[in-house]
Protein backbone atom coordinates (compact mmCIF):
# COMPACT_ATOMS: atom_id res chain seq x y z
CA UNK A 1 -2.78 3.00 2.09
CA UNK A 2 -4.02 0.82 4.40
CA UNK A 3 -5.91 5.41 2.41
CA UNK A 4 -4.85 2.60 2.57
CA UNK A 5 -7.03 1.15 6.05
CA UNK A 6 -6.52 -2.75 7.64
CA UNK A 7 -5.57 -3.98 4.80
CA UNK A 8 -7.99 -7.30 5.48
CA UNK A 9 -9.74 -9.31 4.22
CA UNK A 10 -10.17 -6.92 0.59
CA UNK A 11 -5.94 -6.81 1.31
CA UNK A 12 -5.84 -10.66 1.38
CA UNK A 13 -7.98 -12.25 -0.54
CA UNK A 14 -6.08 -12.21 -3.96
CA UNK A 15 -2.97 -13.78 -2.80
CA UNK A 16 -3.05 -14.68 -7.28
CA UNK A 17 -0.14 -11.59 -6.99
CA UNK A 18 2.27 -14.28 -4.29
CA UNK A 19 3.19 -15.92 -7.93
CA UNK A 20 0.37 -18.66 -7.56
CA UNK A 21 -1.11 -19.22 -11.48
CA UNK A 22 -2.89 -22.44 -11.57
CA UNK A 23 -5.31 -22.97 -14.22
CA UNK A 24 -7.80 -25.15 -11.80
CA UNK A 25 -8.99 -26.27 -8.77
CA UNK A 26 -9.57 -24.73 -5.23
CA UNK A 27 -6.27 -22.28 -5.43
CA UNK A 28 -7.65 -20.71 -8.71
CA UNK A 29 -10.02 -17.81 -8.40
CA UNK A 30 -12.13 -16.14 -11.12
CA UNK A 31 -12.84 -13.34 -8.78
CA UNK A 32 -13.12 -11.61 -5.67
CA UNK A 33 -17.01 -13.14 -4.75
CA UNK A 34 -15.49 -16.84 -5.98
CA UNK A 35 -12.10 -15.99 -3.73
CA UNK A 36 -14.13 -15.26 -0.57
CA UNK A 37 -16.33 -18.50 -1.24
CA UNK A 38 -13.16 -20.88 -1.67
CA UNK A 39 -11.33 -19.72 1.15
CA UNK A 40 -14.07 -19.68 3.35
CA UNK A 41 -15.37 -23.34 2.06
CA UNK A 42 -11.91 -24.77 1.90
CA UNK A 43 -9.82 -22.89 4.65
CA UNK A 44 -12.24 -21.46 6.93
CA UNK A 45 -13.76 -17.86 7.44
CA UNK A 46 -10.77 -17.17 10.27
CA UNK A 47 -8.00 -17.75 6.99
CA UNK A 48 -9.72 -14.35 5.43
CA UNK A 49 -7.72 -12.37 8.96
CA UNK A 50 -4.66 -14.77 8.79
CA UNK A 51 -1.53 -12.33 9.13
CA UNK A 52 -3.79 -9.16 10.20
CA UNK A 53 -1.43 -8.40 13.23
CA UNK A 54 1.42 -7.10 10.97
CA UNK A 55 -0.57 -4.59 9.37
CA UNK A 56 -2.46 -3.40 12.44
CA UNK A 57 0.93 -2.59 13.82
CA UNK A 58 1.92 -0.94 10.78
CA UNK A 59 -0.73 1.76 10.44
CA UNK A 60 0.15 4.20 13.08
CA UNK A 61 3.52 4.29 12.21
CA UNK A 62 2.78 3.63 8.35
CA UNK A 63 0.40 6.93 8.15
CA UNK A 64 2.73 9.11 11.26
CA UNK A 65 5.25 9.32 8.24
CA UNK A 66 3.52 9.47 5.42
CA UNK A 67 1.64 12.61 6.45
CA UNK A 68 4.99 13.99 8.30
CA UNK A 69 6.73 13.47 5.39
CA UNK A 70 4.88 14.67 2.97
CA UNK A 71 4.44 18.01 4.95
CA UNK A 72 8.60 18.54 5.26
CA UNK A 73 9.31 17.18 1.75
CA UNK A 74 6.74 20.27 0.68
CA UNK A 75 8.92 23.31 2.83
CA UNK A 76 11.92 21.36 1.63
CA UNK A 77 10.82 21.66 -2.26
CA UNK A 78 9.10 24.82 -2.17
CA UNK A 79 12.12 26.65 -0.40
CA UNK A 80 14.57 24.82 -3.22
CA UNK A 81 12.52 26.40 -6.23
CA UNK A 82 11.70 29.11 -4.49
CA UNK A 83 7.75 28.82 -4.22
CA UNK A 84 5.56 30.15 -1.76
CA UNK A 85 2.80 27.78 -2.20
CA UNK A 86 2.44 23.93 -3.49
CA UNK A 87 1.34 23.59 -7.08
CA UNK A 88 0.45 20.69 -9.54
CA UNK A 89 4.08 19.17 -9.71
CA UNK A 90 5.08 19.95 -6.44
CA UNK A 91 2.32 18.10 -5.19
CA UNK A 92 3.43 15.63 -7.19
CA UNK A 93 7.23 15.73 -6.21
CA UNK A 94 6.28 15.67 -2.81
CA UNK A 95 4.39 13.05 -2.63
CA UNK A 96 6.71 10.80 -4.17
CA UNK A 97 9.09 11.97 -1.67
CA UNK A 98 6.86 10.88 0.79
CA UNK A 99 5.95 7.62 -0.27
CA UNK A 100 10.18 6.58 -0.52
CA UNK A 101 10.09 7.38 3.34
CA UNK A 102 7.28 5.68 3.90
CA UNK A 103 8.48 2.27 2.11
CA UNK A 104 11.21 2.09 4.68
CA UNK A 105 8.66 1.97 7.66
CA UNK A 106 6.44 -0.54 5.86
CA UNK A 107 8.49 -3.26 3.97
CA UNK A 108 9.34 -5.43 7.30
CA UNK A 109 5.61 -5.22 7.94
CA UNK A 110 4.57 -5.91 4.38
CA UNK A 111 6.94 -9.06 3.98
CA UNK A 112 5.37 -10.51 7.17
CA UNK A 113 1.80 -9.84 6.30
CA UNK A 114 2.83 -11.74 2.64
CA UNK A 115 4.64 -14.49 4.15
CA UNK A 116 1.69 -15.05 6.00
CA UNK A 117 -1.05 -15.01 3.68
CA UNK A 118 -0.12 -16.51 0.83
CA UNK A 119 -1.38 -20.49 0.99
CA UNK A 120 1.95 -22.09 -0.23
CA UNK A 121 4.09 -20.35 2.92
CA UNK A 122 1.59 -20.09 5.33
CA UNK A 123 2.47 -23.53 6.75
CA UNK A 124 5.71 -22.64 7.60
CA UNK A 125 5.02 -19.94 10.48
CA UNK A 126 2.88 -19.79 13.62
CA UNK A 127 2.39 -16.03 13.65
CA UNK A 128 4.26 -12.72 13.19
CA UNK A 129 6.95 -13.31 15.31
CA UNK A 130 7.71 -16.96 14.01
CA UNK A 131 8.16 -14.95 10.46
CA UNK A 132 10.47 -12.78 11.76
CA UNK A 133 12.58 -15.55 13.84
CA UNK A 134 12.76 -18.00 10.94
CA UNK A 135 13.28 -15.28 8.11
CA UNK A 136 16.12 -14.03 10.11
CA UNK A 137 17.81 -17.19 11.14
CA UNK A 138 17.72 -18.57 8.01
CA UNK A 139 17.84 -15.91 5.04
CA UNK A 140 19.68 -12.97 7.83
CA UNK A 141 18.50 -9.94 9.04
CA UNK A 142 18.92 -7.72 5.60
CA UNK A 143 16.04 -10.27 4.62
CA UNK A 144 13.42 -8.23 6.44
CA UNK A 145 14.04 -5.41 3.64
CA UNK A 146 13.53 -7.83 0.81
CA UNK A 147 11.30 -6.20 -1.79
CA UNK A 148 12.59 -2.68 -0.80
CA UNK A 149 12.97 -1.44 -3.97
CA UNK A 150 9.39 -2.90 -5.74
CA UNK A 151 8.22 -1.17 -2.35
CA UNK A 152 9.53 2.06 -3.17
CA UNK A 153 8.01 2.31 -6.37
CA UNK A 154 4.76 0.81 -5.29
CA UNK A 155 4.77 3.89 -2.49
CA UNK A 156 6.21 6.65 -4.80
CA UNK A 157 3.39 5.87 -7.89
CA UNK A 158 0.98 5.63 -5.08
CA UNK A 159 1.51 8.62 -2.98
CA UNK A 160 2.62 11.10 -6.44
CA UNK A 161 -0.56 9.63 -7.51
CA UNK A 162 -2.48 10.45 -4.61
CA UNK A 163 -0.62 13.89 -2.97
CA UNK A 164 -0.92 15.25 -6.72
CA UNK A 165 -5.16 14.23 -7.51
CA UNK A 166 -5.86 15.76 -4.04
CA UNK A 167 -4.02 19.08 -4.82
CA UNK A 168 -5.81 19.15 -8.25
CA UNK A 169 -9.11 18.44 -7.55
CA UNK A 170 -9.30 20.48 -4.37
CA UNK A 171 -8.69 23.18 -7.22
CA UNK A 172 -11.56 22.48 -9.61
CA UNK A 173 -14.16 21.82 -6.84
CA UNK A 174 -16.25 24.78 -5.27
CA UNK A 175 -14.60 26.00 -2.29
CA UNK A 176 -16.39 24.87 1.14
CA UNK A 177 -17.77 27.31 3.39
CA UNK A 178 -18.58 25.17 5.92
CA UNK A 179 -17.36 22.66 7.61
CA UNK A 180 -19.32 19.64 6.83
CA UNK A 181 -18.64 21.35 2.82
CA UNK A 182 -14.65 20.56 3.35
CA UNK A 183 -15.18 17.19 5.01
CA UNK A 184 -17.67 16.22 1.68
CA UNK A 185 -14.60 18.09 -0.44
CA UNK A 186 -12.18 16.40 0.96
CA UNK A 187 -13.97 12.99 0.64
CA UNK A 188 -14.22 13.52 -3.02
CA UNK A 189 -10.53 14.34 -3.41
CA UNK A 190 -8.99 11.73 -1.11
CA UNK A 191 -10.87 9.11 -2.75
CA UNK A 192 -10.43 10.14 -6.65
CA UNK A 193 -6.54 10.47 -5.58
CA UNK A 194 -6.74 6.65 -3.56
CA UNK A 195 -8.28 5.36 -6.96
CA UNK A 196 -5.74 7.07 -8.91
CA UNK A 197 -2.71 6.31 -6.64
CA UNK A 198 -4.10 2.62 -7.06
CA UNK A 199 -4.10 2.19 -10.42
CA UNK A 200 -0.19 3.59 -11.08
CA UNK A 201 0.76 1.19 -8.67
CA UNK A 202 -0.81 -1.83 -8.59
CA UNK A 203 1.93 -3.67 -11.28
CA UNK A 204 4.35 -2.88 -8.45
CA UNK A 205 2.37 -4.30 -5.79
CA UNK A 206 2.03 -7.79 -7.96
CA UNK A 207 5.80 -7.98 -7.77
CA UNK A 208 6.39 -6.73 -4.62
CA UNK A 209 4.63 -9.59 -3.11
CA UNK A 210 5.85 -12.18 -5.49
CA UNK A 211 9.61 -10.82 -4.53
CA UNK A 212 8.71 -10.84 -0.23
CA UNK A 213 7.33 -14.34 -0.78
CA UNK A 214 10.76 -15.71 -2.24
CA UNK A 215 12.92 -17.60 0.24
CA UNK A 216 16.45 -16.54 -0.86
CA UNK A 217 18.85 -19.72 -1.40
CA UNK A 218 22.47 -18.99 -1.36
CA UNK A 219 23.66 -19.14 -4.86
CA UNK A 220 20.48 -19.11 -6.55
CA UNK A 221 19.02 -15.83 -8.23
CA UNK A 222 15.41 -15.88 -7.56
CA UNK A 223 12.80 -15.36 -10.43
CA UNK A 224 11.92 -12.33 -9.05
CA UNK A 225 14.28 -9.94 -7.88
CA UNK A 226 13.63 -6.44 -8.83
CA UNK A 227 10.53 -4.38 -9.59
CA UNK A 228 10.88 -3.24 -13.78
CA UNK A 229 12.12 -6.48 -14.49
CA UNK A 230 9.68 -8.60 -13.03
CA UNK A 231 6.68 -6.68 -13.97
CA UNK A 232 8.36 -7.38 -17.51
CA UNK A 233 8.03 -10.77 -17.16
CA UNK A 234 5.25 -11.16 -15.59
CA UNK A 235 3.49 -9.38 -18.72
CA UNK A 236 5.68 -11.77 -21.22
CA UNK A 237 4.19 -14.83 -19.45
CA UNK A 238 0.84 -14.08 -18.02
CA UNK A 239 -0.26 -11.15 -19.96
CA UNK A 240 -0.62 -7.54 -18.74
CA UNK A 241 -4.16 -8.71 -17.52
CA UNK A 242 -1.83 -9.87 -14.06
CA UNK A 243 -0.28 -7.73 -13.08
CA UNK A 244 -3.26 -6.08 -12.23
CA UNK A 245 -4.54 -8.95 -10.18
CA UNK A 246 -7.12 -7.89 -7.18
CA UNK A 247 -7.35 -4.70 -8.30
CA UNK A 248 -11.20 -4.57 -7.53
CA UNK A 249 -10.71 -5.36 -3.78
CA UNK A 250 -7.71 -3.16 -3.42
CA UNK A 251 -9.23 0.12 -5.13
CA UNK A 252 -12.42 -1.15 -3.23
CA UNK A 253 -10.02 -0.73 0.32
CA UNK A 254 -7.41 2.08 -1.05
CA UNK A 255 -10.04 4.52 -3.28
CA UNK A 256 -12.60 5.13 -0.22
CA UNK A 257 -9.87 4.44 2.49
CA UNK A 258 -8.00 7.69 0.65
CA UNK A 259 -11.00 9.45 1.36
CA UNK A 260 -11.58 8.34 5.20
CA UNK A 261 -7.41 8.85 5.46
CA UNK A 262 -7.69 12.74 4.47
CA UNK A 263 -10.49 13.60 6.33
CA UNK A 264 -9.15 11.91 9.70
CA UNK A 265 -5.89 13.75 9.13
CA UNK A 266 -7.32 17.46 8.56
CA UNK A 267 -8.96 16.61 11.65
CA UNK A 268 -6.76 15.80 13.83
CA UNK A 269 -4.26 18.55 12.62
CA UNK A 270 -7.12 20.99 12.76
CA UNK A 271 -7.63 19.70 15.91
CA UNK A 272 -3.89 20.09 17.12
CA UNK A 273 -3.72 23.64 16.01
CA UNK A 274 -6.97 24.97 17.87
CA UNK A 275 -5.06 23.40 21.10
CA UNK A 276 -2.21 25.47 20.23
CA UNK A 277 -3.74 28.20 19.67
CA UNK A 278 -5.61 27.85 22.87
CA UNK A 279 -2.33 27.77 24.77
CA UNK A 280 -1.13 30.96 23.18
């Protein structure tokens, strides 16, 4: 993530992951071009922003903790095994960290932006806080954290992913001497580690939005309810082939956006520490 940037419309337009699989017709799309042109013919260009509040809110926050975290998870483990510096699967370790932390800022904001989007629920609500009222009063307040667990995983593949490509290719690249050289290096490695991140945990974003777009019923156990399970049978009926659904416009968003995301956060911590140092 949204890295990750506003997740719209490349975050919205395959809404084929909400559990939607008709064979035909205006809800079927045969790819992200024919997905722009039917919701835009059939729903109006406005319906490619539908639910973009939730995950505007979400990114200060969202990235605050992932980069906070990531930073104390890495003293945590490297005092633990007694390192002095992060390597390969430390990097790794502590970016998984990371991304657990993470999923319990995001998933209120996530099941919103889903509840929103996806054609067959979008009816129901007038906006973000209309989700939040109705999900509440009917399904209670725990509901708000419904898909934590497919959310965890989708954050710890992404961010282990991601944490541990940067780590390694900042290694195998020449070594910047200037400072238009690091922002080009660190380009390269936040992007090859958003493309990575991306493709470990895309199966886990499929099911995570199939799981936040089922209303619970009392009594009922709901298709899908949990993350290994689901993305089982989502391969036994639809073929592996889905659960990889809008990959193109998410590693289109997530690959470059990993990229932009590093770059803007040496920055501004580069920028922090010359203040500080300025002060002293």
């Amino acid at each position: 993530m949204s890295a990750e940037k506003a997740p719209l419309p490349f975050g919205y337009t395959f809404m084929a992951d909400s559990g939607h699989t008709g064979t035909g017709g205006a809800d079927h799309y045969n790819g992200m071009l024919d997905c722009f042109r039917k919701i835009i013919r059939n729903e109006g260009f406005s319906r490619l922003y539908r639910g973009i509040s939730a995950p505007i809110l979400m990114e200060a926050p969202k990235r605050a903790t992932k980069f906070a975290a990531n930073d104390k998870w890495g003293k945590f483990y490297r005092d633990l095994f007694g390192q002095q510096t992060m390597n390969q699967s430390l990097s790794v370790l502590t970016g998984a960290s990371a991304g657990a932390t993470e999923s319990f800022v995001v998933v209120p904001f996530e099941l919103v932006k889903i509840r929103l989007q996806d054609k067959a629920s979008a009816g129901k609500y007038n906006g973000m806080i209309d989700v939040v009222m109705k999900t509440v009063r009917n399904e209670g307040i725990l509901a708000m954290y419904n898909g934590l667990e497919s959310t965890l995983w989708r954050h710890i593949l992404w961010n282990s992913g991601y944490f541990g490509c940067i780590f390694q290719v900042r290694q195998l690249i020449p070594k910047a001497d200037t400072k238009s050289g690091q922002t080009v290096n660190d380009i390269i490695a936040g992007t090859i580690g958003g493309t990575v991140g991306t493709i470990l945990n895309t199966p886990f974003d499929v099911i995570k939005s199939r799981i936040q777009n089922t209303v619970r019923v009392p009594g009922q156990t709901p298709k899908y309810n949990w993350a290994w399970p689901g993305v089982a049978t989502i391969a036994k009926e639809e073929g592996f082939g889905a659960l990889y659904k809008g990959f193109i416009p998410k590693v289109l968003r997530l690959g470059p956006g990993g990229g932009i995301l590093l770059v803007v956060y040496t920055g501004v911590m580069d920028f922090f520490r010359q203040m500080r140092e300025a002060k002293m």
